[in-house]
Protein backbone atom coordinates (compact mmCIF):
# COMPACT_ATOMS: atom_id res chain seq x y z
CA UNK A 1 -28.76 -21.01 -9.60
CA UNK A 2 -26.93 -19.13 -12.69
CA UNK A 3 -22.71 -19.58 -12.35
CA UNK A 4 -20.78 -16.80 -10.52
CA UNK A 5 -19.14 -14.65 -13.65
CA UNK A 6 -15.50 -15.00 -14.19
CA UNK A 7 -13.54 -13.10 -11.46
CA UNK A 8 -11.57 -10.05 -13.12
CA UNK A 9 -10.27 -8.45 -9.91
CA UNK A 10 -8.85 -9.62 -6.53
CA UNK A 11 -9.33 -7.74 -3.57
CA UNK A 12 -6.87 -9.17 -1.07
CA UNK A 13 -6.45 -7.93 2.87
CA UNK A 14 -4.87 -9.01 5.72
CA UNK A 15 -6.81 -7.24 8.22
CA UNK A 16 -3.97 -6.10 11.13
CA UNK A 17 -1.49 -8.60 11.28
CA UNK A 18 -0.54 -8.01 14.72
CA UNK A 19 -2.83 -10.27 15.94
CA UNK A 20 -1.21 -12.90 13.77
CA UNK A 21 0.86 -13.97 16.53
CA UNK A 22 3.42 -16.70 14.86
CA UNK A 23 4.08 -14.22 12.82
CA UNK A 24 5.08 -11.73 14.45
CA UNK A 25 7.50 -13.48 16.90
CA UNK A 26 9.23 -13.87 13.94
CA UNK A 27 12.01 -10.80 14.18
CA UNK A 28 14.33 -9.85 11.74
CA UNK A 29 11.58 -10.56 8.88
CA UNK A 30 11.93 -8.88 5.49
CA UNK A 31 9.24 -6.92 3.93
CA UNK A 32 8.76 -9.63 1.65
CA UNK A 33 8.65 -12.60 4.19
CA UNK A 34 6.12 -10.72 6.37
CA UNK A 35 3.86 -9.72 3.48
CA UNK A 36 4.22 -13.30 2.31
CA UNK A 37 3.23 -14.89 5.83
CA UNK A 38 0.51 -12.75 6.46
CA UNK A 39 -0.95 -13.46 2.96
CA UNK A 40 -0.75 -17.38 3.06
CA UNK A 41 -2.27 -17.02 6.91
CA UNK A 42 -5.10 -15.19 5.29
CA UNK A 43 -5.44 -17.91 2.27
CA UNK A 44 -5.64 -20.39 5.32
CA UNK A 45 -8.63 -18.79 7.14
CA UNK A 46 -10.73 -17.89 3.83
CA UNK A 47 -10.36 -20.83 2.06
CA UNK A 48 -13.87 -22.25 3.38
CA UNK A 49 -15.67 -18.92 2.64
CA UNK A 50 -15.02 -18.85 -1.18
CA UNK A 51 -18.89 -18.88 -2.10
CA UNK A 52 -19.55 -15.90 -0.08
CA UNK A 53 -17.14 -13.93 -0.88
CA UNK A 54 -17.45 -12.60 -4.71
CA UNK A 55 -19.89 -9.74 -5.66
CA UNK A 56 -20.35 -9.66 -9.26
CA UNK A 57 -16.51 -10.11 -11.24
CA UNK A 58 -14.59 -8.91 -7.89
CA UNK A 59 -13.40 -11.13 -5.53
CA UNK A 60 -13.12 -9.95 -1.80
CA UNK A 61 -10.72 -12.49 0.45
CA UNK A 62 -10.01 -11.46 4.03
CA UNK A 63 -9.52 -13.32 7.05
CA UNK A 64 -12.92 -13.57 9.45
CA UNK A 65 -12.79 -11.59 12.39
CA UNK A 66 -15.17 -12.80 15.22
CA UNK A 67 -16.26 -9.85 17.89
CA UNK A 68 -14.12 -7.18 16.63
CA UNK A 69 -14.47 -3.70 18.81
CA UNK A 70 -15.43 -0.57 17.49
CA UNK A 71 -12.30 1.33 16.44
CA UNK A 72 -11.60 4.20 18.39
CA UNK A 73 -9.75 7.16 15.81
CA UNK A 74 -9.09 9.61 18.55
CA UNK A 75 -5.78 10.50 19.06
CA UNK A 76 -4.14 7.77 16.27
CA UNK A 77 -2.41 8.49 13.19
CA UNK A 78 -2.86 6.26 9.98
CA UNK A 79 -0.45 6.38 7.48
CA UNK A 80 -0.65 4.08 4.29
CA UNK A 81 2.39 3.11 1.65
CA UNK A 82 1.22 2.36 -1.92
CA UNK A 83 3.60 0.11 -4.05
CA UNK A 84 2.22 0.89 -7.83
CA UNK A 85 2.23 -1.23 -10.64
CA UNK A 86 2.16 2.02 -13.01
CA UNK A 87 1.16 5.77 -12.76
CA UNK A 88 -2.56 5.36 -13.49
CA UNK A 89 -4.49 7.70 -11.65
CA UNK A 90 -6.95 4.92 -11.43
CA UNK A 91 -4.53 2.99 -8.97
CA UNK A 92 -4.47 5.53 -6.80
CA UNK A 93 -8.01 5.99 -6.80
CA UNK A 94 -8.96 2.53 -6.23
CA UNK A 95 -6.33 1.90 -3.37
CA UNK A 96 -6.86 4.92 -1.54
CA UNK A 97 -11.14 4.13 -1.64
CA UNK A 98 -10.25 0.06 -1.14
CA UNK A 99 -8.23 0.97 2.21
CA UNK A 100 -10.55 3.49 3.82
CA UNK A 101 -13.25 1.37 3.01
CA UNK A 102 -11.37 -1.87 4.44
CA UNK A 103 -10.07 -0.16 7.37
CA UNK A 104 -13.80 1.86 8.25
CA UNK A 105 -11.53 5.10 7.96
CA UNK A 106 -12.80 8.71 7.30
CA UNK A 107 -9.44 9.83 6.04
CA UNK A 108 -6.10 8.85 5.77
CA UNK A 109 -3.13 11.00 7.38
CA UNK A 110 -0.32 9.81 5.15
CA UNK A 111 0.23 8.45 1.80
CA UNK A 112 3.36 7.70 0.92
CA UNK A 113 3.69 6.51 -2.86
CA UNK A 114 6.62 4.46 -4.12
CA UNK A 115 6.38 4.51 -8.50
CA UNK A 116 7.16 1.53 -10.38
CA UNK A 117 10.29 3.51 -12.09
CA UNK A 118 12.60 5.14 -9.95
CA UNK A 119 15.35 5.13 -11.62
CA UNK A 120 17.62 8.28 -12.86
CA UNK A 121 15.87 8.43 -15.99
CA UNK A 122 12.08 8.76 -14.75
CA UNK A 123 10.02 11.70 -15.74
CA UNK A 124 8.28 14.32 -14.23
CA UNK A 125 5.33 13.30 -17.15
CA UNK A 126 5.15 9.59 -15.90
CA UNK A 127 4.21 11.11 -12.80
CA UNK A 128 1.72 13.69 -12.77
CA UNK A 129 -1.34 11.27 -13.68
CA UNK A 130 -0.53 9.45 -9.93
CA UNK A 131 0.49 12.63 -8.01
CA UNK A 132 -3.27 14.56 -9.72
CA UNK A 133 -4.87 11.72 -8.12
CA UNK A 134 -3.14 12.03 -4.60
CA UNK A 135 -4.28 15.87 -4.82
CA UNK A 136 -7.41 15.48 -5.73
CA UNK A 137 -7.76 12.86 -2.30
CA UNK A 138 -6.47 15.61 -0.31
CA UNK A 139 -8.71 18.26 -1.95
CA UNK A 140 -11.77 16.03 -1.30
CA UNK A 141 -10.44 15.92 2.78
CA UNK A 142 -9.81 11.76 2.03
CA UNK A 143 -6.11 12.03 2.63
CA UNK A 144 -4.07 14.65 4.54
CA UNK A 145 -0.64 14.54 3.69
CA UNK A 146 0.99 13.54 0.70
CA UNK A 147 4.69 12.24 -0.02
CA UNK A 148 7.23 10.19 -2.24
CA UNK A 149 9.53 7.49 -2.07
CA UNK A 150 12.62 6.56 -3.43
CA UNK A 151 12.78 9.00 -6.32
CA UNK A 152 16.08 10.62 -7.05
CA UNK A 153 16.60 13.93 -5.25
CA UNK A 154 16.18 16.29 -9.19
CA UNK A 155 12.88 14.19 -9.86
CA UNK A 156 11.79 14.89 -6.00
CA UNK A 157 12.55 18.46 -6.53
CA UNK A 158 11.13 18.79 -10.01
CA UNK A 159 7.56 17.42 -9.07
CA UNK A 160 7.81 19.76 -5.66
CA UNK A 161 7.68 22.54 -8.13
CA UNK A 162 5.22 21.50 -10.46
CA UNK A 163 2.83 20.09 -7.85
CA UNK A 164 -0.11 21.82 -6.64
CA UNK A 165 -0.71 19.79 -3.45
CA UNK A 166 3.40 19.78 -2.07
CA UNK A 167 5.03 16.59 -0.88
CA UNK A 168 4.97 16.86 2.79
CA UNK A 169 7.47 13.74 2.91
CA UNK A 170 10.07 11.99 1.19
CA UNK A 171 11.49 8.24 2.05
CA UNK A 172 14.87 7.30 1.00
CA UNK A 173 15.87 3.66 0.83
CA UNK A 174 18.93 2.51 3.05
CA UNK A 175 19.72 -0.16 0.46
CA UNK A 176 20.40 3.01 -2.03
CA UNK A 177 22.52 5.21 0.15
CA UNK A 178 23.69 5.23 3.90
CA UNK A 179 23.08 8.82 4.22
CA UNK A 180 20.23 11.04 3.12
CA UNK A 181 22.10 13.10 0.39
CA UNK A 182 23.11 16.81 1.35
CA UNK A 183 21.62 17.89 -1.33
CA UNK A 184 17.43 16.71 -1.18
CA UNK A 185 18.56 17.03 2.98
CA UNK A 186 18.88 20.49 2.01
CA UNK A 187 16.07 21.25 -0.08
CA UNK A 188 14.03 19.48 2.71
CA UNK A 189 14.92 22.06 5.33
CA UNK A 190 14.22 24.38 2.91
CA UNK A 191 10.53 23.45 2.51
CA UNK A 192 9.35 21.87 5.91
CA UNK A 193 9.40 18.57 3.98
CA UNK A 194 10.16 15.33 6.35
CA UNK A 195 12.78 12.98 5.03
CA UNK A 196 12.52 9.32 6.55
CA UNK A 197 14.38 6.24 5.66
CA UNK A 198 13.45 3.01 4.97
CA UNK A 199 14.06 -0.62 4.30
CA UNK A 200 11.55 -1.61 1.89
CA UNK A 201 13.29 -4.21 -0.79
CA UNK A 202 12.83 -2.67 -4.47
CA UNK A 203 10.54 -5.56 -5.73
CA UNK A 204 8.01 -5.86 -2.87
CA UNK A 205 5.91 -8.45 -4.78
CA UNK A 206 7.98 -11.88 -5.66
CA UNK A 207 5.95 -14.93 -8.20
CA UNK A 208 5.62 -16.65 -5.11
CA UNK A 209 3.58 -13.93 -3.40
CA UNK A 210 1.24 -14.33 -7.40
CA UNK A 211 1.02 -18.00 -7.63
CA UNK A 212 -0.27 -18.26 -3.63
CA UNK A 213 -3.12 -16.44 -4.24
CA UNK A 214 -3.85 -18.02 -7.66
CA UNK A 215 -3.49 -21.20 -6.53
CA UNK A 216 -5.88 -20.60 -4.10
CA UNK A 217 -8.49 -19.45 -6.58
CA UNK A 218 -7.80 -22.59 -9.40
CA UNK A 219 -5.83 -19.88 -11.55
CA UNK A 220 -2.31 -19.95 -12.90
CA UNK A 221 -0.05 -17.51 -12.36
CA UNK A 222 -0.02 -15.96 -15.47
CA UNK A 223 -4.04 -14.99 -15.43
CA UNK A 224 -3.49 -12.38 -12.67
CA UNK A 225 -1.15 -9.39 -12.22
CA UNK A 226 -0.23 -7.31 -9.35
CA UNK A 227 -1.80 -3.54 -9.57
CA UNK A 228 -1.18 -2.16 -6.36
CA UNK A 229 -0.03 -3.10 -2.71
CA UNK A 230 -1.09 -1.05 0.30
CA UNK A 231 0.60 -1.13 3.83
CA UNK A 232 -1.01 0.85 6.81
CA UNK A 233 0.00 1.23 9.94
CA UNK A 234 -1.90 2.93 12.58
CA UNK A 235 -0.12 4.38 15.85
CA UNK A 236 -1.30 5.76 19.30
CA UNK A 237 0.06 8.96 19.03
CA UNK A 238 0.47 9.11 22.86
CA UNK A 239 2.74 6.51 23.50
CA UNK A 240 4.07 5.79 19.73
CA UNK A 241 2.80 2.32 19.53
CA UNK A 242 1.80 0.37 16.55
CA UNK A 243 -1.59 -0.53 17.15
CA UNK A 244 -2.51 -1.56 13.85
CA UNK A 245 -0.87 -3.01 10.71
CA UNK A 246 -1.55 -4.75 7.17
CA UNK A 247 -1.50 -5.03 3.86
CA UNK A 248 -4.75 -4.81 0.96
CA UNK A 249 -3.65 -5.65 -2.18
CA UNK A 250 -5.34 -6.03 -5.89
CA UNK A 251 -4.73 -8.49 -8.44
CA UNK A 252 -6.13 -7.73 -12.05
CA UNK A 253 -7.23 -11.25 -13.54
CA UNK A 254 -8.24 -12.83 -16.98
CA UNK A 255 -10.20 -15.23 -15.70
């Protein structure tokens, strides 16, 4: 039997972590501390399916899920966050086909991107390579809406204009302000755009969050970076309950 080839990507997913049920007694968790739980309970559950699980230089690990029932899509809404490593329309691409894929999905509703620079000083220019990418999902019918997060209100307003495909919604972190400011609160009423808050912590991905899954695989921590993080949640429309939840994420590696 020839040796499996050096693993260059990591395709990590939690599958809906509602069902993890220690976990989710625990209230008052961080974004960090649930992604962090939810990853090491998925470690747990792989770890005696390595040999199965790598198809040429990608690695898939996910948690096994015994007598699963068909998904019913009728009347749910599925909305998906993206944490990006950098602008790359590539990163887009792959998350956006990775989470579909993952979750059996024939579109998304919502994506919801948060850049890797949101400071004052990002530029329109560092975005348009991600943003061509969203459009192009929701010109293909993969995604419906399309939004931002935590960008300041001129770079929010800037990219409105230059966009094609408009941001239908914009999330503001409470951490940054305890108010939405008048002036993108404004602007939103101005163009139907939906302005949400959040609590997301600016660095979603700690070394910790790295070195468990490399440790895992016999890697240090150094031979894989984060690209991309994806949370979805999907909720019953009717009622407003959170049916589903997780997170996929990729790791590039060295080998």
């Amino acid at each position: 039997m020839s040796a499996q080839p050096r693993v260059r990507k990591v395709i990590l997913s939690t599958g809906n972590i509602l069902e993890m049920e220690d976990l989710i007694r625990k209230a008052g968790q961080t974004t960090n501390e649930e992604l962090r739980g939810s990853i090491k309970k998925t470690l747990n559950n792989w770890e005696g399916r390595k040999a199965e699980a790598q198809n040429g230089d990608v690695l898939t690990i996910q948690r096994s899920l015994n007598n699963v029932p068909p998904k019913e899509n009728s009347g749910t809404k599925t909305t998906v966050k993206l944490f990006l490593s950098n602008t790359d329309s590539s990163q887009v691409e792959d998350a956006i086909k990775t989470v579909t894929t993952g979750l059996d999905l024939p579109h998304i509703d919502s994506v919801i991107v948060t850049p890797p620079d949101v400071s004052d000083d990002a530029t329109l220019e560092s975005l348009e390579p991600m943003w061509q990418a969203l459009e192009d999902a929701v010109n293909r019918g993969v995604v419906t809406g399309i939004g931002l997060a935590d960008v300041s209100t001129r770079l929010f307003t800037e990219l409105y204009e230059w966009a094609k495909v408009k941001p239908t919604t914009m999330q503001v972190n409470l951490s940054s302000c305890c108010i939405v400011p008048q002036e993108l609160s404004t602007f939103a009423q101005q163009h139907d755009i939906q302005v949400l808050t959040h609590n997301d912590p600016a660095e979603i991905v700690d070394e910790e969050v790295v070195s468990t899954i490399t440790s895992c695989l016999g890697l240090s921590t150094g031979q894989c970076q984060i690209q991309w993080i994806a949370r979805h949640r999907t909720i019953q429309q009717c009622f407003g309950l959170i049916q589903d939840k997780g997170y996929t994420l990729a790791l590039a590696c060295d080998g």
